[in-house]
C-alpha atoms as a PDB file:
ATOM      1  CA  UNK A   1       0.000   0.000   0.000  1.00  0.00           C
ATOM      2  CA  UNK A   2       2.806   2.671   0.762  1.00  0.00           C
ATOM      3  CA  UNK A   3       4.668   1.569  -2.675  1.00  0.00           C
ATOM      4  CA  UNK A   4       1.344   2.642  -4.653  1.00  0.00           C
ATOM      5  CA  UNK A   5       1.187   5.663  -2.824  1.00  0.00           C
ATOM      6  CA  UNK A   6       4.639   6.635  -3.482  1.00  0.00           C
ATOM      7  CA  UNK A   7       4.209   5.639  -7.102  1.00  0.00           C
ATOM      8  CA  UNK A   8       0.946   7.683  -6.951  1.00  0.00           C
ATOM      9  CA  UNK A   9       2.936  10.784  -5.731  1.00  0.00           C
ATOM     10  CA  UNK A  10       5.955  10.622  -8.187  1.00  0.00           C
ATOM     11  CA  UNK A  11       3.652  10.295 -10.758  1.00  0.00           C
ATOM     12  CA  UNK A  12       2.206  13.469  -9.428  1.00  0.00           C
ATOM     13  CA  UNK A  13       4.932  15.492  -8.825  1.00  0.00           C
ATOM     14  CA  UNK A  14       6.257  14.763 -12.426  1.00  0.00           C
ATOM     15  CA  UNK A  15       2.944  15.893 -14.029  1.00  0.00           C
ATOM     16  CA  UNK A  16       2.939  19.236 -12.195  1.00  0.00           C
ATOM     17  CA  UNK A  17       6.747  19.483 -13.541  1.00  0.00           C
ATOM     18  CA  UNK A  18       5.394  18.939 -16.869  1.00  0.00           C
ATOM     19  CA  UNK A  19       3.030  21.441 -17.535  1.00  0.00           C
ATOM     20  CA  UNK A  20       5.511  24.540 -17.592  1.00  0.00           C
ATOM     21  CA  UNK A  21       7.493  25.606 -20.334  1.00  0.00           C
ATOM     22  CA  UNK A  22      11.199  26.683 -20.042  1.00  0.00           C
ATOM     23  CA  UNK A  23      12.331  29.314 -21.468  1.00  0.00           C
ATOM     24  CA  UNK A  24      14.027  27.703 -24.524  1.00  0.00           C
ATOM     25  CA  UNK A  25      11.030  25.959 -25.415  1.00  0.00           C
ATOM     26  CA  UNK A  26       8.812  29.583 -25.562  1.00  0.00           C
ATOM     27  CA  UNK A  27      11.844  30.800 -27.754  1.00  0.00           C
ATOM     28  CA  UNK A  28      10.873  28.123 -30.281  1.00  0.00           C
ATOM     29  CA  UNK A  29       7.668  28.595 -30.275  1.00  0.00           C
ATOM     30  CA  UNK A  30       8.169  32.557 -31.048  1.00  0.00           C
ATOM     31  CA  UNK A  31      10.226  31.692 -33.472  1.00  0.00           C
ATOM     32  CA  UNK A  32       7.847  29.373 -35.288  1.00  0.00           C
ATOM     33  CA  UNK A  33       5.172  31.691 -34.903  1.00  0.00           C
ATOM     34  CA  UNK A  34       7.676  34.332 -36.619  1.00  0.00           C
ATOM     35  CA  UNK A  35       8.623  32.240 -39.740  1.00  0.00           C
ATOM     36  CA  UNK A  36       4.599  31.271 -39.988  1.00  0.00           C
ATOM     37  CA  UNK A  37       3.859  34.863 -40.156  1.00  0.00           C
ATOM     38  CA  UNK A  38       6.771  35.759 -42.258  1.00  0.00           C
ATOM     39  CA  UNK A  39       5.639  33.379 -44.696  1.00  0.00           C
ATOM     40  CA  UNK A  40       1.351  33.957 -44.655  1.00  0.00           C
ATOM     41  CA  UNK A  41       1.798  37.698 -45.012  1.00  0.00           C
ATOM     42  CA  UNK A  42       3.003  38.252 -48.152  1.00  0.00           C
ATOM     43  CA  UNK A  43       0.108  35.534 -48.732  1.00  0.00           C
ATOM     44  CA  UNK A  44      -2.509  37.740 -47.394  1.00  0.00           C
ATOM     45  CA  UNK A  45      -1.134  40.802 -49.234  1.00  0.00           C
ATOM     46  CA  UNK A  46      -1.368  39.271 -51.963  1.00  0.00           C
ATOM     47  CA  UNK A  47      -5.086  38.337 -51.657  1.00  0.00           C
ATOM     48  CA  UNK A  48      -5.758  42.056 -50.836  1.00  0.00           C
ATOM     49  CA  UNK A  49      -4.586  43.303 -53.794  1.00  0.00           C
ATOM     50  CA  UNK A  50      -5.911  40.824 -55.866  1.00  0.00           C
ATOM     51  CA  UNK A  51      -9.526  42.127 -54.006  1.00  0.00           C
ATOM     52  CA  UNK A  52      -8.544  45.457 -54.943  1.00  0.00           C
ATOM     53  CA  UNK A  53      -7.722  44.618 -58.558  1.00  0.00           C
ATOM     54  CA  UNK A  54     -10.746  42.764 -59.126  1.00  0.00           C
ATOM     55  CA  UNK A  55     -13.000  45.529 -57.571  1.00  0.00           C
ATOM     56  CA  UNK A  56     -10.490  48.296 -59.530  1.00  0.00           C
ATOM     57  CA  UNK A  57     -11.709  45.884 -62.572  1.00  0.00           C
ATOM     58  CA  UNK A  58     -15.588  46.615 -61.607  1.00  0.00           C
ATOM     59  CA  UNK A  59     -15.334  50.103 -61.603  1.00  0.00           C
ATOM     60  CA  UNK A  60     -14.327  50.061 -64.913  1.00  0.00           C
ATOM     61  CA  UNK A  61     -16.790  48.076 -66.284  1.00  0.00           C
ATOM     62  CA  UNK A  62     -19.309  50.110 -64.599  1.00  0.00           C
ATOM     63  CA  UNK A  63     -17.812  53.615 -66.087  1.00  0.00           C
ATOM     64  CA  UNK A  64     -17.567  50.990 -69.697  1.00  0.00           C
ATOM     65  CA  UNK A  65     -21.907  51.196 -69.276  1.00  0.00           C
ATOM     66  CA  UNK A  66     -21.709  54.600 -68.517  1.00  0.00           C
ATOM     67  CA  UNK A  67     -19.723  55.623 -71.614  1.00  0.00           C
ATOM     68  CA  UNK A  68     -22.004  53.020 -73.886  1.00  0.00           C
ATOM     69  CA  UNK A  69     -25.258  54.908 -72.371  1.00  0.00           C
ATOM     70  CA  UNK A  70     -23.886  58.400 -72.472  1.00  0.00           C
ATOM     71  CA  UNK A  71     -22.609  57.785 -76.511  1.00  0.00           C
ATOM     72  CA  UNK A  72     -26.246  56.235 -76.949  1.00  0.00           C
ATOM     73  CA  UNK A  73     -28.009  59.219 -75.623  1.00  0.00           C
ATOM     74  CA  UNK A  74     -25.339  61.357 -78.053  1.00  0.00           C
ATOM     75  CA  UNK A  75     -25.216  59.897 -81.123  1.00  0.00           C
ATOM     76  CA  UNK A  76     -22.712  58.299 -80.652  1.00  0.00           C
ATOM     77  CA  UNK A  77     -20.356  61.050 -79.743  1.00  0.00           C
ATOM     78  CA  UNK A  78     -17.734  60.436 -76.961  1.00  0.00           C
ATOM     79  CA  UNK A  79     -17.742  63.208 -73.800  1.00  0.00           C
ATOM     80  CA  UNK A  80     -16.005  66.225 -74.951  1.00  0.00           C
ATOM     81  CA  UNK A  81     -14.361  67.990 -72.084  1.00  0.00           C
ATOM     82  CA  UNK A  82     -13.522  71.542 -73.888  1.00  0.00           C
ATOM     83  CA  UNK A  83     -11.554  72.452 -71.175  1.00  0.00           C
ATOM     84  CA  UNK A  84      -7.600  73.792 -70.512  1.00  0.00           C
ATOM     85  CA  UNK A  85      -6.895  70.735 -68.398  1.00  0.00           C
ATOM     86  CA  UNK A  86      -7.350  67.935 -71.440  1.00  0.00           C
ATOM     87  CA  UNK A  87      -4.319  65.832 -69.824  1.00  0.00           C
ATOM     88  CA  UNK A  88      -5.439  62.308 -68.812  1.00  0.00           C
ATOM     89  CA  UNK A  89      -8.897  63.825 -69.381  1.00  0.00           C
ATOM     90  CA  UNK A  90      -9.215  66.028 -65.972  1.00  0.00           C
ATOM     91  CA  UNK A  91     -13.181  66.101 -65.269  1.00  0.00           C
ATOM     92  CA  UNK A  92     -13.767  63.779 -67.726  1.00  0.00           C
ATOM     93  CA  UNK A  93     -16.488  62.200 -64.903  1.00  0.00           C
ATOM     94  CA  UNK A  94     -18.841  65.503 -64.909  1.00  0.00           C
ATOM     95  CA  UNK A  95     -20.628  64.057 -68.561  1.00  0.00           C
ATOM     96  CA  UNK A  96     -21.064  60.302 -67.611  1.00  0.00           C
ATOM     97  CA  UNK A  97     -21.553  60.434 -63.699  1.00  0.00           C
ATOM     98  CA  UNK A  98     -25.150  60.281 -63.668  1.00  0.00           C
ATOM     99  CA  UNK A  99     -24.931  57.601 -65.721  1.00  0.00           C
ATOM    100  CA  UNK A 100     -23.104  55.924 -63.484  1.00  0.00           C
ATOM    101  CA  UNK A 101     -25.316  56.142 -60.269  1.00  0.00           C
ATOM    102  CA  UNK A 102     -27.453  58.735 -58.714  1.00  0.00           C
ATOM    103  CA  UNK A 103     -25.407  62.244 -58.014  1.00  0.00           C
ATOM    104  CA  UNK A 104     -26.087  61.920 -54.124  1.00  0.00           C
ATOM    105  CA  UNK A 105     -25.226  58.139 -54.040  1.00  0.00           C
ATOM    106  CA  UNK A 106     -21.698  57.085 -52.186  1.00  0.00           C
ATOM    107  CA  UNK A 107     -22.046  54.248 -54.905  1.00  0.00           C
ATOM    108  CA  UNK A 108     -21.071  56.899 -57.637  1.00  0.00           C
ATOM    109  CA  UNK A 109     -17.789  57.696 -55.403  1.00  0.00           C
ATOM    110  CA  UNK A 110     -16.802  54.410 -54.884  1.00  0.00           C
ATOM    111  CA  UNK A 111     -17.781  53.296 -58.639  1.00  0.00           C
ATOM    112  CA  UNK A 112     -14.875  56.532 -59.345  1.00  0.00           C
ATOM    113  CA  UNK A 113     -12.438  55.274 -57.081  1.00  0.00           C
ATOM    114  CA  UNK A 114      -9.760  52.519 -57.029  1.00  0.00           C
ATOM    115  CA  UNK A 115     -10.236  50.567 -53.579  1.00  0.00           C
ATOM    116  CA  UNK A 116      -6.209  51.245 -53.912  1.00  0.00           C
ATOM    117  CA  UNK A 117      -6.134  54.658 -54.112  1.00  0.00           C
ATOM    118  CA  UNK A 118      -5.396  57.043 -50.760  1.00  0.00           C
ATOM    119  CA  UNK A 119      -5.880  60.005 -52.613  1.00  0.00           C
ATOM    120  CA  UNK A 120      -8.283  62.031 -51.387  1.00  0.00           C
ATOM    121  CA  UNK A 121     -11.712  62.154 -53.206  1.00  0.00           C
ATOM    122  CA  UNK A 122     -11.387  65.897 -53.944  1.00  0.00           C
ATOM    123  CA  UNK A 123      -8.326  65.728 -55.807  1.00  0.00           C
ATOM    124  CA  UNK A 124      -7.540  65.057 -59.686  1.00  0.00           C
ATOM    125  CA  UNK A 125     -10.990  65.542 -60.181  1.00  0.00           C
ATOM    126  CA  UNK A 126     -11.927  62.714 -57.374  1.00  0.00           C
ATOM    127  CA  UNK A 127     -11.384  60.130 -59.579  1.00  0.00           C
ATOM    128  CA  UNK A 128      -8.427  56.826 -59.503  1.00  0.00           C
ATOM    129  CA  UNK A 129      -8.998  57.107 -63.771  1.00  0.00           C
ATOM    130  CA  UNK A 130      -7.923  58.866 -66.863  1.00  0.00           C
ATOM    131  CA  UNK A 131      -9.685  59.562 -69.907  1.00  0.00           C
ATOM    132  CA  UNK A 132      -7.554  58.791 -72.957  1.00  0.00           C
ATOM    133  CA  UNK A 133      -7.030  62.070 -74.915  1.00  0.00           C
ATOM    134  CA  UNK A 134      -7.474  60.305 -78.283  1.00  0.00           C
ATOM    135  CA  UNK A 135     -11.503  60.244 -77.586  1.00  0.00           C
ATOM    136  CA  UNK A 136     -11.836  63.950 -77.559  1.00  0.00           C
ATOM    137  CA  UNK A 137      -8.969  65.375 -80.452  1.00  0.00           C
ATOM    138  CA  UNK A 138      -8.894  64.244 -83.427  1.00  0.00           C
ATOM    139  CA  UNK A 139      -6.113  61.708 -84.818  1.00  0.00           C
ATOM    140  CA  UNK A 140      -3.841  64.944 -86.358  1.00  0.00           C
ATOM    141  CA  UNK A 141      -3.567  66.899 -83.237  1.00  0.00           C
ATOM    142  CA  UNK A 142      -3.028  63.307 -81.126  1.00  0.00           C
ATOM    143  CA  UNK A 143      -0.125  62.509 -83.862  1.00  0.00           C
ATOM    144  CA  UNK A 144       1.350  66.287 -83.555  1.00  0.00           C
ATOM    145  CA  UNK A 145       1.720  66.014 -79.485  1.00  0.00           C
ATOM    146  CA  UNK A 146       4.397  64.871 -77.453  1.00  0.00           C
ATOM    147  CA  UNK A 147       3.246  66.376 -74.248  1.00  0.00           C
ATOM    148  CA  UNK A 148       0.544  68.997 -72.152  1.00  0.00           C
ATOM    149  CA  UNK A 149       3.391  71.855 -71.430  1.00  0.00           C
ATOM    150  CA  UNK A 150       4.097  71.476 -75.325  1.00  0.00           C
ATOM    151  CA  UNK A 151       0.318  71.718 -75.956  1.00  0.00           C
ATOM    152  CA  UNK A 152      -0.030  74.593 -73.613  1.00  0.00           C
ATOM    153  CA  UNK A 153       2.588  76.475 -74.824  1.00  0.00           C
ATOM    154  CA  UNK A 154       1.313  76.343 -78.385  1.00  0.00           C
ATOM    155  CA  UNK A 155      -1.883  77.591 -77.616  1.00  0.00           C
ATOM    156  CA  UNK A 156      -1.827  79.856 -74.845  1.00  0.00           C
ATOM    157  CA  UNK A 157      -1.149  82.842 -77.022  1.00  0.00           C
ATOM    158  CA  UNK A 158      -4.240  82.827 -78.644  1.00  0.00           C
ATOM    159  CA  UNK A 159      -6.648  80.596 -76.748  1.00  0.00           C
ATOM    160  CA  UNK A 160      -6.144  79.641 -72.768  1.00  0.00           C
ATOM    161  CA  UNK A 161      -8.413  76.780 -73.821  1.00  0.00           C
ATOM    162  CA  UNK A 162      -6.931  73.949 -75.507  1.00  0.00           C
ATOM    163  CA  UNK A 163      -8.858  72.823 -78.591  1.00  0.00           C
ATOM    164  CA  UNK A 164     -10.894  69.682 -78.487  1.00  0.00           C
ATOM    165  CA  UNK A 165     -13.025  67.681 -81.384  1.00  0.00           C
ATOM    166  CA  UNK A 166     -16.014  65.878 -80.845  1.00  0.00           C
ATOM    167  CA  UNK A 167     -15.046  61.990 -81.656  1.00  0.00           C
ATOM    168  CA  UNK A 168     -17.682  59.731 -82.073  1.00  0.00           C
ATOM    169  CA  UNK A 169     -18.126  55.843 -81.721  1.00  0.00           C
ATOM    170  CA  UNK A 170     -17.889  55.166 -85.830  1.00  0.00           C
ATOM    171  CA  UNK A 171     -14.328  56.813 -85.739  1.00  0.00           C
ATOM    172  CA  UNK A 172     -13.011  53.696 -83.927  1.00  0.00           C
ATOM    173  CA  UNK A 173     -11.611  51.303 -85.927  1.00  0.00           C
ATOM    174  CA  UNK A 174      -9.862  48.928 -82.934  1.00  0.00           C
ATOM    175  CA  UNK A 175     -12.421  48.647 -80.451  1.00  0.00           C
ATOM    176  CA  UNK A 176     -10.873  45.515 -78.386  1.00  0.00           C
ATOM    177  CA  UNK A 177      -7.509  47.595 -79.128  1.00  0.00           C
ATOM    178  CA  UNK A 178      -8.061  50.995 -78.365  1.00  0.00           C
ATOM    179  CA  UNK A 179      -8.007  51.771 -74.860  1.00  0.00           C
ATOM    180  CA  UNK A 180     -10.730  54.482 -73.833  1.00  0.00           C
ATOM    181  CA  UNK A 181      -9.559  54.744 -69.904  1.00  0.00           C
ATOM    182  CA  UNK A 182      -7.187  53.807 -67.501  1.00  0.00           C
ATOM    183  CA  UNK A 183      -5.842  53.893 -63.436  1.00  0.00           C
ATOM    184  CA  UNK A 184      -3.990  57.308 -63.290  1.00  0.00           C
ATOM    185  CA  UNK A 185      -0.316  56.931 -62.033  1.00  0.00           C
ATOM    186  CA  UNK A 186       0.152  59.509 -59.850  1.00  0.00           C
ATOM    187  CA  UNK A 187      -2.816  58.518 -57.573  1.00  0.00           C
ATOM    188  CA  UNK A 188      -1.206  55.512 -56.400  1.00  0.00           C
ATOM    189  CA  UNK A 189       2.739  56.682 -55.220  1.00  0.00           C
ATOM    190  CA  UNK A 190       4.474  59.187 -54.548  1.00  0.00           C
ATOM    191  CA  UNK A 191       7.181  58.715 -56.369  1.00  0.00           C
ATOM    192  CA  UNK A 192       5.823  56.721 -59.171  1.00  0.00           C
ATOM    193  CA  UNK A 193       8.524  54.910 -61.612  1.00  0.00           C
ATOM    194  CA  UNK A 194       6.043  53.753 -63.779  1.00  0.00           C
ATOM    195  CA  UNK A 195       3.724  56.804 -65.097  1.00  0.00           C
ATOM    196  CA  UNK A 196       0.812  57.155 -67.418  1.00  0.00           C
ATOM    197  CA  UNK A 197       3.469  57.132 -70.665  1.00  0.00           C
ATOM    198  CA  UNK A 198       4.985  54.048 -68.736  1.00  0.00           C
ATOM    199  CA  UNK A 199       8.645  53.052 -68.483  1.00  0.00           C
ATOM    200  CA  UNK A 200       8.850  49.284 -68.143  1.00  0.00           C
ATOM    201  CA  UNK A 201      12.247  48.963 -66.896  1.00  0.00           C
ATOM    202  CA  UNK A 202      11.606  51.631 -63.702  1.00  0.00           C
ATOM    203  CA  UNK A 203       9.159  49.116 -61.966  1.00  0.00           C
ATOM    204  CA  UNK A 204      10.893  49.178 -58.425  1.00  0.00           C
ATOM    205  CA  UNK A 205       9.128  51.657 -56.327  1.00  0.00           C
ATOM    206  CA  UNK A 206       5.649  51.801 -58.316  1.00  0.00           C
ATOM    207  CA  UNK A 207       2.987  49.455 -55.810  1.00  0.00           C
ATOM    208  CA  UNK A 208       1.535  48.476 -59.709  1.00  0.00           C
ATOM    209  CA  UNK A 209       4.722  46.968 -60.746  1.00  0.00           C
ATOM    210  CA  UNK A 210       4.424  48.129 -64.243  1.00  0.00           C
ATOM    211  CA  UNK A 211       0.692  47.246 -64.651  1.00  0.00           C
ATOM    212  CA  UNK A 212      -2.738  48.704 -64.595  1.00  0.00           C
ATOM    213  CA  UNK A 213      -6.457  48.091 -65.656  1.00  0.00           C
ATOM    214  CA  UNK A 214      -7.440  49.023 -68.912  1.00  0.00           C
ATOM    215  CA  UNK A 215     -10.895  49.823 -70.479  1.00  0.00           C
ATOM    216  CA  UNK A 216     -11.126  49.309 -73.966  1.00  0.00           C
ATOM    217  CA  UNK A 217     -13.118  51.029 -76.433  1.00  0.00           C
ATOM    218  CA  UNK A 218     -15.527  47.441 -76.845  1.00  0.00           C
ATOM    219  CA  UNK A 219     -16.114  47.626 -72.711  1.00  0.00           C
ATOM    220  CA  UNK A 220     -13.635  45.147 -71.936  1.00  0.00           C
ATOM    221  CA  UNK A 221     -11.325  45.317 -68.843  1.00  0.00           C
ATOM    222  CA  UNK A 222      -8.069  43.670 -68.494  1.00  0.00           C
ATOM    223  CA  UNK A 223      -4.885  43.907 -66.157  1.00  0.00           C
ATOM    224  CA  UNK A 224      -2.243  44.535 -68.453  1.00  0.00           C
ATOM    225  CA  UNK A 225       2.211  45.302 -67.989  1.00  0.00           C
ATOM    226  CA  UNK A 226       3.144  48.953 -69.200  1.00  0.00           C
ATOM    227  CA  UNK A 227       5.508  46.531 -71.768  1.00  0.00           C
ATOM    228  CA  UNK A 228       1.647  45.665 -73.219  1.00  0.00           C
ATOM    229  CA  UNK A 229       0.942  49.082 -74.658  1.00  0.00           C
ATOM    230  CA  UNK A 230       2.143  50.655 -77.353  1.00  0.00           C
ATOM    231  CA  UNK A 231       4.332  53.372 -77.731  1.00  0.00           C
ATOM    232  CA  UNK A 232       3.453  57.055 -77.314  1.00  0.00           C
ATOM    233  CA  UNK A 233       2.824  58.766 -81.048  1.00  0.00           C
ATOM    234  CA  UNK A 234       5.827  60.952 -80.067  1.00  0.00           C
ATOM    235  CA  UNK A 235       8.872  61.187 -76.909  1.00  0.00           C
ATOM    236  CA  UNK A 236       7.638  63.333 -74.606  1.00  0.00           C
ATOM    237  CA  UNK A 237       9.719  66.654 -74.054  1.00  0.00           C
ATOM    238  CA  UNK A 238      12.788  65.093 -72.322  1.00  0.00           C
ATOM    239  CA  UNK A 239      13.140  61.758 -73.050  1.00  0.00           C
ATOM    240  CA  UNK A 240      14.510  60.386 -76.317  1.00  0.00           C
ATOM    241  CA  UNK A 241      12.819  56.936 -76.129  1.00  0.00           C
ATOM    242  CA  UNK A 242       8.988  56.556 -77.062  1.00  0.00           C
ATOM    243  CA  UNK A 243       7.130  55.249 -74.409  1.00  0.00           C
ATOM    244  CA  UNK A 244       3.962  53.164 -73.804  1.00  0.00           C
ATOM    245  CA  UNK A 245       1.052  55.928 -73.642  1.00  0.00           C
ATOM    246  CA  UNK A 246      -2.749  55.559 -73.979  1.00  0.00           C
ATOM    247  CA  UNK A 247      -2.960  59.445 -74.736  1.00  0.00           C
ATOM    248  CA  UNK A 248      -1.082  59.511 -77.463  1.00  0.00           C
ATOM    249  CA  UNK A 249      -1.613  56.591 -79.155  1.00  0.00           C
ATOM    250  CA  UNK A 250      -0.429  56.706 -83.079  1.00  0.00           C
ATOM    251  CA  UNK A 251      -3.479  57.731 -85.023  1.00  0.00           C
ATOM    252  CA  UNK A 252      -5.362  58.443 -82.205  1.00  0.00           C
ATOM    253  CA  UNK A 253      -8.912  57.174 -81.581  1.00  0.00           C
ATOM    254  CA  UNK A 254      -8.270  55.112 -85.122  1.00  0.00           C
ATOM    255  CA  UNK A 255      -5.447  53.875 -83.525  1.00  0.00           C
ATOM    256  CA  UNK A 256      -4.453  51.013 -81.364  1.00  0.00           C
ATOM    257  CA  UNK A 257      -2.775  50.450 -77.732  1.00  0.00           C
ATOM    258  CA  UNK A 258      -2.029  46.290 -78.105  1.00  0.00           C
ATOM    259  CA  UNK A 259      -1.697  44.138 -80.447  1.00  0.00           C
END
């Protein structure tokens, strides 16, 4: 009878030694726990962006109906924004917005906005997306460009209002290759290295990597590399290489972006 009750208590005492940890073992577990998380985050990061793409893809097609309702309602003529800030299309969303949900509706703001974007809504216009140029001036003036300052400095002189043209739906001859709108650059870093006439080898800083959603002029969206688009008509003031730009795509609205 003693024996069992010894047995009993040793059995005892080394179950109440058991259940502690020493200090070695709670270092291992940290440092699981540490290469777990190392390795799930850039997991997780990835699924948010992927969200954030495929909602950025949304808004697009959304703002696709509103163009294809707005052009229906026109006959067939694209928004023209006759305005001195035709860059990337500034207030490009003033024609189509109702279109796109009621004016007092926070849908209409988010349907504008890139889930990405931490710009505020007030600024460029409160919109995450450009206008391509080449839907509101004709194929000539899109050919003689190579950038805004050289535009502005033509015209100022005689007219503080750039000229526009009213294109219409029959003047595109690419529709699945012509891209009508875009994710503006500077609305997601602030120090962008890949901008709206996008360089593809200055990817490093740029939370895009060298890509963006594209609307084309058919209503299609698609997530496409900078490399993907065609070169600008003409350098831009600056740079002796011609880089891939939606605004000044050769031959304009007849033109096309990809092949």
């Amino acid at each position: 009878m003693p024996s069992e009750l010894r047995k009993r208590e040793v059995c005892r005492v080394g179950y109440e030694r058991r259940r502690g940890f020493t200090l070695v073992e709670l270092l291992v577990v940290i440092a699981v726990i540490a290469v777990l998380a190392g390795m799930l985050f850039p997991v997780f990061l990835g699924a948010k962006k992927a969200a954030q793409r495929a909602q950025c893809q949304s808004n697009l097609a959304q703002i696709a109906k509103a163009f294809e309702s707005y052009t229906g309602d026109y006959g067939g003529c694209y928004p023209n924004l006759d305005n001195q800030y035709l860059w990337a299309g500034f207030y490009w969303r003033e024609p189509i917005r109702r279109y796109v949900a009621a004016p007092s509706s926070a849908d209409q703001k988010m349907v504008l906005s890139c889930p990405a974007d931490p710009t505020p809504p007030g600024i460029y216009s409160g919109t995450s997306y450009a206008y391509s140029m080449c839907f509101y001036m004709t194929p000539d003036q899109i050919n003689a460009i190579r950038d805004c300052n050289h535009v502005r400095s033509k015209y100022a002189a005689t007219n503080p209002k750039l000229p526009c043209s009213t294109m219409r739906t029959s003047d595109v001859r690419f529709a699945t290759k012509k891209a009508l709108a875009a994710e503006y650059w500077t609305l997601h870093s602030d120090k962008p290295k890949v901008g709206w006439y996008d360089d593809p080898a200055e990817t490093g800083n740029d939370p895009w990597s060298g890509a963006r959603n594209y609307l084309f002029a058919d209503g299609h969206v698609v997530y496409l590399p900078a490399k993907r688009i065609h070169p600008a008509a003409s350098p831009v003031v600056s740079r002796t290489r011609l880089l891939p730009d939606i605004n000044l795509t050769t031959n304009g609205i007849a033109g096309k972006d990809i092949d």
